[in-house]
N, C-alpha and C. Protein backbone atom coordinates (compact mmCIF):
# COMPACT_ATOMS: atom_id res chain seq x y z
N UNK A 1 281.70 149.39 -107.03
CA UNK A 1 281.05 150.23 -106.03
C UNK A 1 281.15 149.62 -104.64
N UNK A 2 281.17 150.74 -103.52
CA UNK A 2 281.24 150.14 -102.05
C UNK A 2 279.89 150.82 -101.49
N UNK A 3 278.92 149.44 -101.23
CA UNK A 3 277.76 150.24 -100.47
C UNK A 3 277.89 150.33 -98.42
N UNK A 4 277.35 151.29 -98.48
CA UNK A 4 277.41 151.82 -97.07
C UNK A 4 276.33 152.63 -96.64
N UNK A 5 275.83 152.51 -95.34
CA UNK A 5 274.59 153.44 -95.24
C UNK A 5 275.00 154.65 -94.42
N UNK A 6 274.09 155.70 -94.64
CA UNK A 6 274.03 156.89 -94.48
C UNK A 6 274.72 157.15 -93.29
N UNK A 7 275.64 157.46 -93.14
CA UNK A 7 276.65 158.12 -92.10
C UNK A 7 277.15 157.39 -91.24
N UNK A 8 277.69 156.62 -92.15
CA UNK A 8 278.57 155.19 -91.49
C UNK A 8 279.95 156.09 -91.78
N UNK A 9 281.23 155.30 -91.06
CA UNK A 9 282.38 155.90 -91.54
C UNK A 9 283.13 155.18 -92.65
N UNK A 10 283.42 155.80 -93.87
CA UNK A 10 283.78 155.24 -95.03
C UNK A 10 285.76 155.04 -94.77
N UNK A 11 286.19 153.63 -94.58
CA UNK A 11 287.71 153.61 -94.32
C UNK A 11 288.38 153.61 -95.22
N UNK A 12 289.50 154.08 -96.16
CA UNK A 12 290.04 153.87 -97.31
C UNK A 12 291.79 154.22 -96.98
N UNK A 13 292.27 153.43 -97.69
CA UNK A 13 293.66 152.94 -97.34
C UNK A 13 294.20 153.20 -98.91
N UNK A 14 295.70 154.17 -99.05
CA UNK A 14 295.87 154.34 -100.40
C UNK A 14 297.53 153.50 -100.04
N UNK A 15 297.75 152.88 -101.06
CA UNK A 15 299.14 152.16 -100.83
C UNK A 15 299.83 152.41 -101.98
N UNK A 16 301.30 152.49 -102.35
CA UNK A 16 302.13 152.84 -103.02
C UNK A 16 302.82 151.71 -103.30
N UNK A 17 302.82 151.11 -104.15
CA UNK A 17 303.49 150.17 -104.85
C UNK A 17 305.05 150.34 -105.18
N UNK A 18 305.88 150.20 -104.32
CA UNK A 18 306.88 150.66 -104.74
C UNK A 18 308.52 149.62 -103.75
N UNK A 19 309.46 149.13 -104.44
CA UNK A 19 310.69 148.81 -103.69
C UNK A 19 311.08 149.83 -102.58
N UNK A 20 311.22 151.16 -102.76
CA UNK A 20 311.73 152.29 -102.44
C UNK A 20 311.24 152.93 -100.85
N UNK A 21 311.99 152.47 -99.95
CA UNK A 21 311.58 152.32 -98.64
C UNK A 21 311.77 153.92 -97.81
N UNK A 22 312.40 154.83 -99.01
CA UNK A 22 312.69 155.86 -98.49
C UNK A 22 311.40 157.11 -99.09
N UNK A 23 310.38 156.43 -99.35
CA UNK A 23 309.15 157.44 -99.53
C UNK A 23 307.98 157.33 -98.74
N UNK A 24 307.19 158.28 -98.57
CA UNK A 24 306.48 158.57 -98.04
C UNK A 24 304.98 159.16 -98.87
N UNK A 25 303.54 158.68 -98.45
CA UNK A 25 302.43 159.48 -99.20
C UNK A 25 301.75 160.01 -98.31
N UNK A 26 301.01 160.95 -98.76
CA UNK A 26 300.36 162.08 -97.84
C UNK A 26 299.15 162.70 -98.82
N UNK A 27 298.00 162.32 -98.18
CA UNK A 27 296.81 162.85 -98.79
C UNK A 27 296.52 164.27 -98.78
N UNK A 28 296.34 165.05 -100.20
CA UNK A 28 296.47 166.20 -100.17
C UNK A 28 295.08 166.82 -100.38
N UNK A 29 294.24 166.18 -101.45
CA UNK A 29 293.01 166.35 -101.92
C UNK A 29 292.30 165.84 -101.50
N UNK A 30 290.76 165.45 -101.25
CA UNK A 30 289.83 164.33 -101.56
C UNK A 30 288.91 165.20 -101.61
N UNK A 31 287.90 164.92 -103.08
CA UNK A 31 286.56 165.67 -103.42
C UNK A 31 285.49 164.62 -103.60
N UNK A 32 284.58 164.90 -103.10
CA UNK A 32 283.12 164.20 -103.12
C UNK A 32 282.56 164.94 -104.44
N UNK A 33 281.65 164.28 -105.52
CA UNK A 33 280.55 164.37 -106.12
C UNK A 33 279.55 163.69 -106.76
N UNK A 34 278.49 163.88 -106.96
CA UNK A 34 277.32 162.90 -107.37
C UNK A 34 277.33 162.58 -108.69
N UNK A 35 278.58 162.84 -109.33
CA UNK A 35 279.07 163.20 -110.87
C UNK A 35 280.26 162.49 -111.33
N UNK A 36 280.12 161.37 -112.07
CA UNK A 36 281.75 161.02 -111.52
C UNK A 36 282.70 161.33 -112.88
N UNK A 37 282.23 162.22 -113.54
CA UNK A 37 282.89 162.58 -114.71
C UNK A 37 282.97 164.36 -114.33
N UNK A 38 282.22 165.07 -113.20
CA UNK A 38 282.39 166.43 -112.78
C UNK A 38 282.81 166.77 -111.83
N UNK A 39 283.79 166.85 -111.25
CA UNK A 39 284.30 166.82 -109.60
C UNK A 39 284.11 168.94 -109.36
N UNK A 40 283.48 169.63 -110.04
CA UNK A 40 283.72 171.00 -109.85
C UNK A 40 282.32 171.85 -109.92
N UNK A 41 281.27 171.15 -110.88
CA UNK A 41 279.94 171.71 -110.67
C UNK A 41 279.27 171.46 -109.07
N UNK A 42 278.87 170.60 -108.52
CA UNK A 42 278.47 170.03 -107.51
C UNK A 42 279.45 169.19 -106.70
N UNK A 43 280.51 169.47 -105.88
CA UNK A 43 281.53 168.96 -105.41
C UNK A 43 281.70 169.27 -103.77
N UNK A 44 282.36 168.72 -103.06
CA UNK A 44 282.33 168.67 -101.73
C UNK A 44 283.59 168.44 -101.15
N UNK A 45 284.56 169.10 -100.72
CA UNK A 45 285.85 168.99 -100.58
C UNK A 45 286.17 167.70 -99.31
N UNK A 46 286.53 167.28 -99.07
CA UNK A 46 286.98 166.34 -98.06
C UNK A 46 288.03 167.15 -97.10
N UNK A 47 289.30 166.62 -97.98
CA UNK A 47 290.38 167.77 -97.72
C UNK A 47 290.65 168.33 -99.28
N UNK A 48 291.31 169.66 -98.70
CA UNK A 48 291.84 170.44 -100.11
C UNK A 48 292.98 170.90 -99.45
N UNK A 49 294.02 170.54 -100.22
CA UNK A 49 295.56 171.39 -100.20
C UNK A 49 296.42 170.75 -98.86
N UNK A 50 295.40 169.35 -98.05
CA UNK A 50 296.11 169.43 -97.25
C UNK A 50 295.20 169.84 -95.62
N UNK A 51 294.45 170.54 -96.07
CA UNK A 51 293.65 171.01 -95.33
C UNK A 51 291.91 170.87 -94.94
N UNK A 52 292.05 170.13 -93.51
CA UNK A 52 290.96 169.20 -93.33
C UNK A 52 289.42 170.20 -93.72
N UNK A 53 287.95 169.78 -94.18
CA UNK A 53 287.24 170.62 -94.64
C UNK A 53 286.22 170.28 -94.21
N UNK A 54 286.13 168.51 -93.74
CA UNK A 54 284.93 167.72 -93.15
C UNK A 54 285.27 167.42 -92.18
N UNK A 55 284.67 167.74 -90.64
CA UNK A 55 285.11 167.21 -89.51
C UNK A 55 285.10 166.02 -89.49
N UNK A 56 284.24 165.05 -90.19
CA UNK A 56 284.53 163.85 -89.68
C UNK A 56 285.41 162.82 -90.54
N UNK A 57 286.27 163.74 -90.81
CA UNK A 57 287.77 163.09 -91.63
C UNK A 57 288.59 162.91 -90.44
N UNK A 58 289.12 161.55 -90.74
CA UNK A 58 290.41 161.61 -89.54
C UNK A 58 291.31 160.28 -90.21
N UNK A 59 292.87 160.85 -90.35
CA UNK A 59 293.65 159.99 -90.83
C UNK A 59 293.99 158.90 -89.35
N UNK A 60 294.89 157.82 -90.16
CA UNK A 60 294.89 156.94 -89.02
C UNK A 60 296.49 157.00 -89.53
N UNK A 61 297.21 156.25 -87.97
CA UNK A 61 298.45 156.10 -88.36
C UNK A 61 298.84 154.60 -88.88
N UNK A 62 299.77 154.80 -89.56
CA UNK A 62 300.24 153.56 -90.41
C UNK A 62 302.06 153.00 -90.12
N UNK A 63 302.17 151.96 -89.68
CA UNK A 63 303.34 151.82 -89.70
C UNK A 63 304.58 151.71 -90.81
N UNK A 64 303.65 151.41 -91.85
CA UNK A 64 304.45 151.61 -93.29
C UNK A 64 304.04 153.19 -94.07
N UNK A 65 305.30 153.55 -94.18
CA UNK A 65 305.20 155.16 -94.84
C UNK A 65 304.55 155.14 -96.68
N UNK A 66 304.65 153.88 -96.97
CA UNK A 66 303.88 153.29 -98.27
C UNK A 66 302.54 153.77 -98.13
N UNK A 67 301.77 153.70 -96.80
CA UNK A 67 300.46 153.63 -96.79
C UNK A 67 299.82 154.69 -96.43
N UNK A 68 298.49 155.27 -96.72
CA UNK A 68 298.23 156.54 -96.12
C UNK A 68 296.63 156.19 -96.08
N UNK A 69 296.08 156.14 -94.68
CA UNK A 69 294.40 155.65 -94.13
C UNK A 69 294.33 156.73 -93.33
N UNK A 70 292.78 156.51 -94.13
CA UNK A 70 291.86 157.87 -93.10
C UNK A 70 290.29 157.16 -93.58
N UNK A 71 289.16 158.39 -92.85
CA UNK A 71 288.11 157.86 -92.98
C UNK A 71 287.42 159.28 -93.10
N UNK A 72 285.97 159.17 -93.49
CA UNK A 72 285.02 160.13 -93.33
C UNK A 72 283.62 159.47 -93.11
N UNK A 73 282.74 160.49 -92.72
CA UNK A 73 281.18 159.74 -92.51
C UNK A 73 280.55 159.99 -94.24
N UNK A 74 279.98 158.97 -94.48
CA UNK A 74 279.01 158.95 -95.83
C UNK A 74 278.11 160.01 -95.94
N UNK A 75 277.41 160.52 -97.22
CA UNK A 75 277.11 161.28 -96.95
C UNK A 75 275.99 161.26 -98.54
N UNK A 76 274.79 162.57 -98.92
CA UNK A 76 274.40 161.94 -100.04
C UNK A 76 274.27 163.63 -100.48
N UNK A 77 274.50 163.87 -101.51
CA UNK A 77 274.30 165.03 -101.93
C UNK A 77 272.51 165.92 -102.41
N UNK A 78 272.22 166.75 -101.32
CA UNK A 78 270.63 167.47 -101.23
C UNK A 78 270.14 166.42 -101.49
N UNK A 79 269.94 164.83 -100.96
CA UNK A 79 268.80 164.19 -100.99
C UNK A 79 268.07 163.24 -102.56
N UNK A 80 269.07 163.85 -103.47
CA UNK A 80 268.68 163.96 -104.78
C UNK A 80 269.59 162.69 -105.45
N UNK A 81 270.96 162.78 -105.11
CA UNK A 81 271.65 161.53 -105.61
C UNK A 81 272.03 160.71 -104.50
N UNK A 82 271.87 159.22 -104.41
CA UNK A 82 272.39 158.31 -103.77
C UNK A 82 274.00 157.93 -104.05
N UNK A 83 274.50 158.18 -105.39
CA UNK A 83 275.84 157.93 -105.05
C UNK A 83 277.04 158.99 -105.29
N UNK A 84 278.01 158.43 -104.65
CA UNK A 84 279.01 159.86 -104.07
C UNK A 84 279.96 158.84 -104.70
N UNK A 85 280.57 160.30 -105.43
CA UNK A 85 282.66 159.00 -106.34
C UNK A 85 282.95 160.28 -105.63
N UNK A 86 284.40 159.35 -105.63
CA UNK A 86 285.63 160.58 -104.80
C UNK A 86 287.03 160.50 -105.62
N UNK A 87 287.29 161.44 -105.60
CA UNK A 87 288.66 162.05 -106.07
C UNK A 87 289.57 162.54 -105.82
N UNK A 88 291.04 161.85 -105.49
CA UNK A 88 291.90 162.29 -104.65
C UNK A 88 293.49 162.28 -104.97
N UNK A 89 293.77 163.57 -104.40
CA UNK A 89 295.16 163.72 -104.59
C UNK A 89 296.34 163.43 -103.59
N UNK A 90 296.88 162.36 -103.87
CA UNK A 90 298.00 162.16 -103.43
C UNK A 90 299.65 162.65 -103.59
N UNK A 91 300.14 162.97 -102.79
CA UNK A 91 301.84 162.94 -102.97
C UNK A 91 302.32 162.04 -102.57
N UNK A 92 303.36 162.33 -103.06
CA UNK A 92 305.07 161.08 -103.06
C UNK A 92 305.89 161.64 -102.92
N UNK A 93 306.55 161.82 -101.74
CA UNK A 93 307.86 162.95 -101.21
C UNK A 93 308.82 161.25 -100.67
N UNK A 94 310.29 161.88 -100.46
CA UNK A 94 311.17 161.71 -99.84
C UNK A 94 311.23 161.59 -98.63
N UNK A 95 311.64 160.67 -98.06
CA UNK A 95 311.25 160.37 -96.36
C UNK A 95 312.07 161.10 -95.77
N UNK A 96 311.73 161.85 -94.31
CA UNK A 96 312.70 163.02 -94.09
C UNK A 96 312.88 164.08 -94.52
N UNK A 97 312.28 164.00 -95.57
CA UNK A 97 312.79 165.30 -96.60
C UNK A 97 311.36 166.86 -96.15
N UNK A 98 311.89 167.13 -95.31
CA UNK A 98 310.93 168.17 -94.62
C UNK A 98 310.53 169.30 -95.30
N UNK A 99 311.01 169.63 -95.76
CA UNK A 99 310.56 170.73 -97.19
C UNK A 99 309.74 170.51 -97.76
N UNK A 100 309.60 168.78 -98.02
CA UNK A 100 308.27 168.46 -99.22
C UNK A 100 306.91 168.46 -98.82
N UNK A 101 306.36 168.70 -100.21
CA UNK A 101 304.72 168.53 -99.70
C UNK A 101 304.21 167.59 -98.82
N UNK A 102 304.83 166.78 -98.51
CA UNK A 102 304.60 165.95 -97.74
C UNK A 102 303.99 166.19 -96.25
N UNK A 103 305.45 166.88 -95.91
CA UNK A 103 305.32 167.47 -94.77
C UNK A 103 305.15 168.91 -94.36
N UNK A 104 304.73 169.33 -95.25
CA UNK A 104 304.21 171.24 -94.85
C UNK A 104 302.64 170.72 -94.39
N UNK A 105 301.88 169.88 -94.76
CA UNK A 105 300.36 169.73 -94.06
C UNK A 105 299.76 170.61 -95.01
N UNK A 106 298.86 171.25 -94.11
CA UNK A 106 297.69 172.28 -94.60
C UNK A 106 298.30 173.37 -95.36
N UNK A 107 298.16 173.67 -96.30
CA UNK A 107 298.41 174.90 -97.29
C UNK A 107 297.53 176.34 -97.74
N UNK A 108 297.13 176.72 -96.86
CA UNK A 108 295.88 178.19 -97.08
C UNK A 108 296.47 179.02 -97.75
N UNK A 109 295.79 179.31 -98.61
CA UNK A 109 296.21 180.60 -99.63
C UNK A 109 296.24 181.60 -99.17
N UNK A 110 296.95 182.46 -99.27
CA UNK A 110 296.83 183.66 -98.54
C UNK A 110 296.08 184.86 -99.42
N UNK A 111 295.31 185.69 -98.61
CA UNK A 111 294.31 186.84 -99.29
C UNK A 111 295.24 187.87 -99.93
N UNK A 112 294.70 187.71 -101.67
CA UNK A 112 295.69 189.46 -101.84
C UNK A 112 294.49 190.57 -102.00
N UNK A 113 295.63 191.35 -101.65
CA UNK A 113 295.02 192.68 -101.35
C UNK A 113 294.52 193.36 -102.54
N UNK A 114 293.31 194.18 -102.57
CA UNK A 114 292.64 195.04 -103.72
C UNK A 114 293.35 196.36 -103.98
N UNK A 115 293.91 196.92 -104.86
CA UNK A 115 294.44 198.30 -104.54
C UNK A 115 293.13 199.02 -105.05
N UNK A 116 292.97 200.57 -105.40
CA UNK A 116 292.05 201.12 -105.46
C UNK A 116 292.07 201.55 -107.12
C-alpha cells in the first residue's frame, strides 16, 4: 500500500520492461474503487478509452517511450472507505506506427440511433 492524504497528487510511473527500443506505452484505462476484487459496482473512471474523466489527471512527459507518468489528486469514496486500488489499462504499440492505439488518444463511442 501507498499512503497519502486526502487530495494530495498521487504520481505513478508504468515502465515496460523490454530490449525493444521501437515501442511505445500509452495509458488507456485507469479505474478507482474501494473494492479491489470489484472495479464495476462502485468504480470511478480516471481515464477510460483514452479519454481524460478526472480533471486532475495530467500525464507528464517522459524521455523514454518505455515509460508512461501521470498523476491524479487522491480521493476517498462517499466518506465510507479510506482505501482506493486502481486498475489500469495499458498499450504497447509500435513507435511511429500512427494507426495504433497508441496514438489515436481519446476514443468516444459514438451514439446509435433508435429506429421506431
Amino acid at each position: 500500500p501507498y499512503y497519502i492524504d486526502l487530495n494530495q497528487n498521487l504520481y505513478l510511473e508504468a515502465y515496460l520492461h523490454s530490449s525493444d527500443s521501437n515501442l511505445i506505452v500509452f495509458v488507456d484505462t485507469c479505474v478507482a474503487s474501494p473494492d479491489p476484487h470489484d472495479f464495476n459496482t462502485l468504480a470511478y473512471d480516471i481515464i477510460k478509452n483514452g479519454c481524460v474523466r478526472d480533471s486532475s489527471y495530467a500525464t507528464y512527459y517522459s524521455p523514454d517511450s518505455h515509460i508512461a507518468r501521470f498523476k491524479f489528486n487522491a480521493f476517498e469514496f462517499i466518506r465510507r472507505h479510506t482505501s482506493v486500488y486502481l486498475q489500469c489499462e495499458l498499450a504497447v504499440c509500435r513507435l511511429h506506427d500512427y494507426s495504433s492505439r497508441c496514438y489515436r488518444g481519446c476514443i468516444s463511442r459514438s451514439k446509435r440511433q433508435t429506429s421506431s
